[in-house]
N, C-alpha and C. Protein backbone atom coordinates (compact mmCIF):
# COMPACT_ATOMS: atom_id res chain seq x y z
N UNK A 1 74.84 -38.89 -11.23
CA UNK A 1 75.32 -38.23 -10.04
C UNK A 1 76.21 -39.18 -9.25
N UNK A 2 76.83 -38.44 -7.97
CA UNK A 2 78.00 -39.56 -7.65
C UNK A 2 77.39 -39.71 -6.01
N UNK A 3 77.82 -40.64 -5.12
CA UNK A 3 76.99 -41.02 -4.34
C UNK A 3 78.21 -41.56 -3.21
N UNK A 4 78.46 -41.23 -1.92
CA UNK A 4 79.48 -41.56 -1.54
C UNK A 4 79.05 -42.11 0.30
N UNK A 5 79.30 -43.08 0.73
CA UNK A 5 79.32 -43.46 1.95
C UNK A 5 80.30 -43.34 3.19
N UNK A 6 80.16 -42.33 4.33
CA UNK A 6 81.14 -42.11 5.01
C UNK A 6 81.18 -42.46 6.72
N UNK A 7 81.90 -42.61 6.82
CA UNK A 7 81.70 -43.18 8.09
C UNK A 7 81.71 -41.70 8.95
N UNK A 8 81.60 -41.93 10.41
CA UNK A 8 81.02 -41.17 11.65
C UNK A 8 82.65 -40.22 11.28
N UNK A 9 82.36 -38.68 11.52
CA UNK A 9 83.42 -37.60 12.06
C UNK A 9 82.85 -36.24 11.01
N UNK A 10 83.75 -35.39 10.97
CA UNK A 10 83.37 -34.05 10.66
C UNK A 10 84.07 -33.96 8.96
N UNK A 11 83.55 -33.90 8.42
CA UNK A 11 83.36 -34.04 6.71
C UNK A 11 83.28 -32.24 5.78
N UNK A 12 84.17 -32.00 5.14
CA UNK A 12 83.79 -31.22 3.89
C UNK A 12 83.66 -31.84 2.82
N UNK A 13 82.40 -31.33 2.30
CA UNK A 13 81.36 -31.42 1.20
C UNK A 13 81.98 -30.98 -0.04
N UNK A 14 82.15 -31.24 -1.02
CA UNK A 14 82.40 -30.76 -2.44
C UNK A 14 81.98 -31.43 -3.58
N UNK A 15 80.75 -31.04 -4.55
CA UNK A 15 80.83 -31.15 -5.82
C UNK A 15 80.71 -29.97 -6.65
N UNK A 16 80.86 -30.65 -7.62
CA UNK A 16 80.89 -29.99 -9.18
C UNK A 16 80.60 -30.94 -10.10
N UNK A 17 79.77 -30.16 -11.16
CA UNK A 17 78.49 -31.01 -11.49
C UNK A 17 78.21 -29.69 -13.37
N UNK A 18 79.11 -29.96 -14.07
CA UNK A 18 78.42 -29.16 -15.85
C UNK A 18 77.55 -29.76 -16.24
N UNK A 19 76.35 -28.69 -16.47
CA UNK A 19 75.01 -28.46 -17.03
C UNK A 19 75.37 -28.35 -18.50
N UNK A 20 74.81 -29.19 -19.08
CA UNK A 20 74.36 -29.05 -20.88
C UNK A 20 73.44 -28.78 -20.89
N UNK A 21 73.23 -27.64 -21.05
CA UNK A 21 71.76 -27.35 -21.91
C UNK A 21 71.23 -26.90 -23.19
N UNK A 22 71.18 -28.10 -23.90
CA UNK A 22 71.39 -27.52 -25.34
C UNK A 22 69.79 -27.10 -25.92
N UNK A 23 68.79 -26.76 -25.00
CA UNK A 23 68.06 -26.10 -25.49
C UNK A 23 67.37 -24.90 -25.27
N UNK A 24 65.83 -24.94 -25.16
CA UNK A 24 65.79 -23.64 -24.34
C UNK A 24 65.77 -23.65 -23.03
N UNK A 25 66.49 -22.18 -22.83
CA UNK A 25 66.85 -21.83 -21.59
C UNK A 25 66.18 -22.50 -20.19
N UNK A 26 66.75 -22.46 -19.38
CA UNK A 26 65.68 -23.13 -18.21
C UNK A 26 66.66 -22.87 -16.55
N UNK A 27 66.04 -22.73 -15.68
CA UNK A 27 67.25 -22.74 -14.65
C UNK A 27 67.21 -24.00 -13.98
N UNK A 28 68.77 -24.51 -13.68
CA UNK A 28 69.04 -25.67 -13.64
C UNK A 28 69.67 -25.56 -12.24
N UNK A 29 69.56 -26.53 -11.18
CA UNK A 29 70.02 -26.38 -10.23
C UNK A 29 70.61 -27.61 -9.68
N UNK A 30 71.31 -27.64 -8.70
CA UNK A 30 72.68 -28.60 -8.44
C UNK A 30 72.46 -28.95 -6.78
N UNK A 31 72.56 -30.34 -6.22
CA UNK A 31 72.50 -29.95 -4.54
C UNK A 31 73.54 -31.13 -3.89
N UNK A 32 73.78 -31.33 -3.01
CA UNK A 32 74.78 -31.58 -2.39
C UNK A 32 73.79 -31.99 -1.19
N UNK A 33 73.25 -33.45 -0.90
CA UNK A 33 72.19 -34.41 0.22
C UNK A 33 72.87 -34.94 0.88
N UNK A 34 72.68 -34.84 2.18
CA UNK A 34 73.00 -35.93 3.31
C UNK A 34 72.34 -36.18 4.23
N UNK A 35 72.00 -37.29 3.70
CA UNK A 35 70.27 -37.70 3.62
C UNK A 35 70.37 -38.16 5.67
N UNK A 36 70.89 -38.11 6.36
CA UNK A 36 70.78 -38.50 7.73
C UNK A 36 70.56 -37.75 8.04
N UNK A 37 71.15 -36.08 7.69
CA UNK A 37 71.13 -35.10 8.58
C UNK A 37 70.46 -33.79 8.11
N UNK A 38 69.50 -34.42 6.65
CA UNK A 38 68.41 -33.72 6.26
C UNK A 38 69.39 -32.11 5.73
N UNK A 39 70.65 -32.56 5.27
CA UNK A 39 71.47 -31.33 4.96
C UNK A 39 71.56 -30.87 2.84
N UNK A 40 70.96 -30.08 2.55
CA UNK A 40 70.30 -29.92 1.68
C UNK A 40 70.99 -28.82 0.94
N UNK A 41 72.32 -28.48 0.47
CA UNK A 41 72.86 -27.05 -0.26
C UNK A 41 73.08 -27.60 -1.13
N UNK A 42 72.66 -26.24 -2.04
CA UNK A 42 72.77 -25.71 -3.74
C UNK A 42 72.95 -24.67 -4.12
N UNK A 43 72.96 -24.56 -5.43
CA UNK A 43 73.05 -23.39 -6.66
C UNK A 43 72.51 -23.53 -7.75
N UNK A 44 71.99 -22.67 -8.60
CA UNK A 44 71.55 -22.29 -9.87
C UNK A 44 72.25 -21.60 -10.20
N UNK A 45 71.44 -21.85 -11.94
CA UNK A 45 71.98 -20.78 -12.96
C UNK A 45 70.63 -21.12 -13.88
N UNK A 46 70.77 -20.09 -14.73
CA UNK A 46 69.81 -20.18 -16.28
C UNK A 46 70.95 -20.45 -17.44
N UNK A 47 70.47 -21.61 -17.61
CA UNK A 47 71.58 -21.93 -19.01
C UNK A 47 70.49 -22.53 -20.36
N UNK A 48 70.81 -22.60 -21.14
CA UNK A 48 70.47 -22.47 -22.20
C UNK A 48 70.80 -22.00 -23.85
N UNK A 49 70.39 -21.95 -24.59
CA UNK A 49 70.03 -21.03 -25.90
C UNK A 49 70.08 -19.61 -26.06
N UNK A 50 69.00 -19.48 -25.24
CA UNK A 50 68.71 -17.70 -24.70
C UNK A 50 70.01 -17.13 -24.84
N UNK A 51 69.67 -15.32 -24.92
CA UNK A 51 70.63 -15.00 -24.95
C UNK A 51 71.18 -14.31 -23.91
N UNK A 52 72.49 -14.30 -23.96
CA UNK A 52 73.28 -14.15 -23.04
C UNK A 52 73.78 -15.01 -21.92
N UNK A 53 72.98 -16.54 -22.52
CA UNK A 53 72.80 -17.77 -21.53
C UNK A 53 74.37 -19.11 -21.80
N UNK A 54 74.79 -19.22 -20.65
CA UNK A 54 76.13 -20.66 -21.07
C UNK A 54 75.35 -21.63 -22.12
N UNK A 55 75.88 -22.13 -22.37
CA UNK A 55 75.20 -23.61 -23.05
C UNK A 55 75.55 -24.63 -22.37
N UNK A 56 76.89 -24.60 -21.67
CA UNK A 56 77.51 -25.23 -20.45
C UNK A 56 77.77 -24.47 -19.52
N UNK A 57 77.08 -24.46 -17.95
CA UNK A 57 77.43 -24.39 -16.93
C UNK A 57 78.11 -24.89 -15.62
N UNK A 58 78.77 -24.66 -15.05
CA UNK A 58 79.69 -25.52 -13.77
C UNK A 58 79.15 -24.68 -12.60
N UNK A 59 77.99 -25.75 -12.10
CA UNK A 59 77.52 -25.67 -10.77
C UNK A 59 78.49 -26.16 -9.37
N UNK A 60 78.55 -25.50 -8.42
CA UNK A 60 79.94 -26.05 -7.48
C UNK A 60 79.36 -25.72 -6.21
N UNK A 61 79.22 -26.70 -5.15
CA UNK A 61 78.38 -26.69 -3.73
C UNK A 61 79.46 -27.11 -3.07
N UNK A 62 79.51 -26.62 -1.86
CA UNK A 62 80.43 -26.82 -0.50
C UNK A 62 79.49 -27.05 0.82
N UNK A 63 80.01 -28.17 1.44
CA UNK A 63 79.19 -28.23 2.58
C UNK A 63 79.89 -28.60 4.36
N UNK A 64 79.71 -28.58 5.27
CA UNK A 64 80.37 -28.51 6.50
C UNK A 64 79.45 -29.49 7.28
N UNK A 65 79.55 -30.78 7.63
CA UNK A 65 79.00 -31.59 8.28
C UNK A 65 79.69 -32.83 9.36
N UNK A 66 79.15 -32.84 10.29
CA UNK A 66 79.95 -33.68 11.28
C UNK A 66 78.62 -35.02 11.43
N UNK A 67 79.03 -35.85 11.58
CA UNK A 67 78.24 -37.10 10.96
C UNK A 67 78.66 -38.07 12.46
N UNK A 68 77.32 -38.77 13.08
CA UNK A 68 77.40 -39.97 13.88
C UNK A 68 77.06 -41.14 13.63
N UNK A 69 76.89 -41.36 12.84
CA UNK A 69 76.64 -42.19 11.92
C UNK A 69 77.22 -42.96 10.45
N UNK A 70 77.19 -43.42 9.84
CA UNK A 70 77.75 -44.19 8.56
C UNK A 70 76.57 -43.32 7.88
N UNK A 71 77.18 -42.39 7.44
CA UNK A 71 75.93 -41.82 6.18
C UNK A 71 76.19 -41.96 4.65
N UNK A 72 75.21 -42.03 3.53
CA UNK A 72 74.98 -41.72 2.30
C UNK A 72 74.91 -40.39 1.85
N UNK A 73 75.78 -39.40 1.19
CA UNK A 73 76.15 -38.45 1.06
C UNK A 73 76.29 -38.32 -1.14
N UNK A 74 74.98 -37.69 -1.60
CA UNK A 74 75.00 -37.81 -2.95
C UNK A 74 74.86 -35.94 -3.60
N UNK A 75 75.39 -35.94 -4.94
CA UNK A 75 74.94 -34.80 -5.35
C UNK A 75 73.79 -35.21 -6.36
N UNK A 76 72.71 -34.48 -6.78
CA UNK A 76 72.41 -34.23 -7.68
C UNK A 76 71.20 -33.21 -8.57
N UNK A 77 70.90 -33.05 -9.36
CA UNK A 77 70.56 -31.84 -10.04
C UNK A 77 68.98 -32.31 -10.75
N UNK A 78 68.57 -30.75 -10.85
CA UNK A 78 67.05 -31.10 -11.80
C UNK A 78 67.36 -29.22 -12.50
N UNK A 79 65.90 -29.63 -12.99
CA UNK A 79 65.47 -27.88 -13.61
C UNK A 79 64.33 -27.66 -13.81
N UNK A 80 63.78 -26.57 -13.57
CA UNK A 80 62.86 -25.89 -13.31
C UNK A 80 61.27 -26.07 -14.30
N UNK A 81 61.64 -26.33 -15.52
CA UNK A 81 60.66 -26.32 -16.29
C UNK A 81 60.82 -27.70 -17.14
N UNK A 82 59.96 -28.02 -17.33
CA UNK A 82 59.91 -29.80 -18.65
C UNK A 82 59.40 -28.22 -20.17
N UNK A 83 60.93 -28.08 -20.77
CA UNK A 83 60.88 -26.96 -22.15
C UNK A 83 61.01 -28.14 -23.36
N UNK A 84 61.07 -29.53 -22.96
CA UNK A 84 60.82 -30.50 -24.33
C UNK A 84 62.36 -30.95 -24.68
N UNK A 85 63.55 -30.18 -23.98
CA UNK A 85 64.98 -30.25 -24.44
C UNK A 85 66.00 -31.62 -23.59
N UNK A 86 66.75 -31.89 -23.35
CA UNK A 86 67.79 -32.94 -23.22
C UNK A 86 68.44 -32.30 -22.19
N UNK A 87 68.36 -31.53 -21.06
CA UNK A 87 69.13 -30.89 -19.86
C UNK A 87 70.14 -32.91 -19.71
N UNK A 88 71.45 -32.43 -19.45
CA UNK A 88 72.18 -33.48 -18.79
C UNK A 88 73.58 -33.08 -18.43
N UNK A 89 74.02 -33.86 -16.73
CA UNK A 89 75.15 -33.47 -16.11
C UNK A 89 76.19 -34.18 -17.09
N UNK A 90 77.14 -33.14 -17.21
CA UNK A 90 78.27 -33.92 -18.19
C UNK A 90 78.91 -35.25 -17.47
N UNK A 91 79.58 -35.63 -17.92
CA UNK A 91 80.60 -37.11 -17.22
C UNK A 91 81.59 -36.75 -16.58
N UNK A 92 81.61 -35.29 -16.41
CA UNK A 92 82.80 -34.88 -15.04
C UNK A 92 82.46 -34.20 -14.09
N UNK A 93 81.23 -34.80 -13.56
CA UNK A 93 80.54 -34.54 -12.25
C UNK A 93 81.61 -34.86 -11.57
N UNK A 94 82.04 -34.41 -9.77
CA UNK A 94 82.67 -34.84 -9.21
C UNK A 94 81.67 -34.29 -7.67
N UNK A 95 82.01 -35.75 -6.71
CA UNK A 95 81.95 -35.32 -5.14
C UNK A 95 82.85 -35.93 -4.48
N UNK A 96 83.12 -35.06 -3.82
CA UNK A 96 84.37 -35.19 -2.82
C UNK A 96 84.39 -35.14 -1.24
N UNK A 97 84.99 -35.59 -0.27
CA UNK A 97 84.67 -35.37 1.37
C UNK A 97 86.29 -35.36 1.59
N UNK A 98 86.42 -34.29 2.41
CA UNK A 98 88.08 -34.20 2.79
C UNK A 98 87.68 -34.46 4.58
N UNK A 99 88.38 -35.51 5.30
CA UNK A 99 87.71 -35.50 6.83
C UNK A 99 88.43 -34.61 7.56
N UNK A 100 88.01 -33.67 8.37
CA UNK A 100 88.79 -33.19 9.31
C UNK A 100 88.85 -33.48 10.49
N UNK A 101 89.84 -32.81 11.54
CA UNK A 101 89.81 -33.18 12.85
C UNK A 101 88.95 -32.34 13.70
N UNK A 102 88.43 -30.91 13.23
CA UNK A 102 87.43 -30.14 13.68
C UNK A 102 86.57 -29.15 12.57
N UNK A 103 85.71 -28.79 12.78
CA UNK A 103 84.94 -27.75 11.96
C UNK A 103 84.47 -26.43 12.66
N UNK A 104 84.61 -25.35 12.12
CA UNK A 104 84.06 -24.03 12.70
C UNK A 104 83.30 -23.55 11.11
N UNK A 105 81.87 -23.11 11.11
CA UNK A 105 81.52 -22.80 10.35
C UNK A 105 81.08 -20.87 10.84
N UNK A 106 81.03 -20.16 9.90
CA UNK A 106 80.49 -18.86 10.50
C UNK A 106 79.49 -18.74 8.98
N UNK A 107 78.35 -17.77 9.51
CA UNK A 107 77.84 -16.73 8.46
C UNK A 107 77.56 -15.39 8.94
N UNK A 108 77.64 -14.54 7.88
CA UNK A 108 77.48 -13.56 7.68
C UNK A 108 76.33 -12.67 8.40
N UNK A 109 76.11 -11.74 9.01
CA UNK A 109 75.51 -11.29 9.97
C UNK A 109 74.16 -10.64 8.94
């Protein structure tokens, strides 16, 4: 996983993170930590063997954080069940922080 240190201001969040799962199926999930501000987003999928299942998946998290601090800002992933198989993030994991000069976040009612 990739692991990034940022200094104090208002930060977008981005990784992306392909799931191998070359065995049986399992759901695999992806998160996006910033560990100061206890900020915790993710996604799943079921990948696997199974059918109708990726064998490779591309998990992708976005996040909106304004930071006072010098924080540690990491992605990374687990899955749901120990099925005996080799689950692993490919080598083109990526995290990213673009800084801005303000943030407005909304959700959905």
């Amino acid at each position: 996983m990739a692991t990034l240190t940022l200094p104090t201001g208002n930060w977008v969040l981005h990784s992306d993170d392909s799931i191998v799962a070359p065995g049986t199926s399992d759901v695999v999930r992806c998160w996006i930590v910033v560990t100061s501000k206890s900020v915790h987003v993710g996604h799943g999928t079921d990948a696997g063997t199974g059918s109708g299942k990726p064998f490779i998946a591309t998990i992708s998290d976005t996040a909106a954080v304004t930071l006072t601090a010098s924080t540690v800002v990491k992605n990374t992933c687990s899955h749901d069940n120990t099925t005996g198989s080799s689950y692993y993030v490919d080598g083109d994991a990526t995290l990213w922080a673009h800084k801005s000069t303000s943030l407005v976040s909304t959700t959905a009612p």
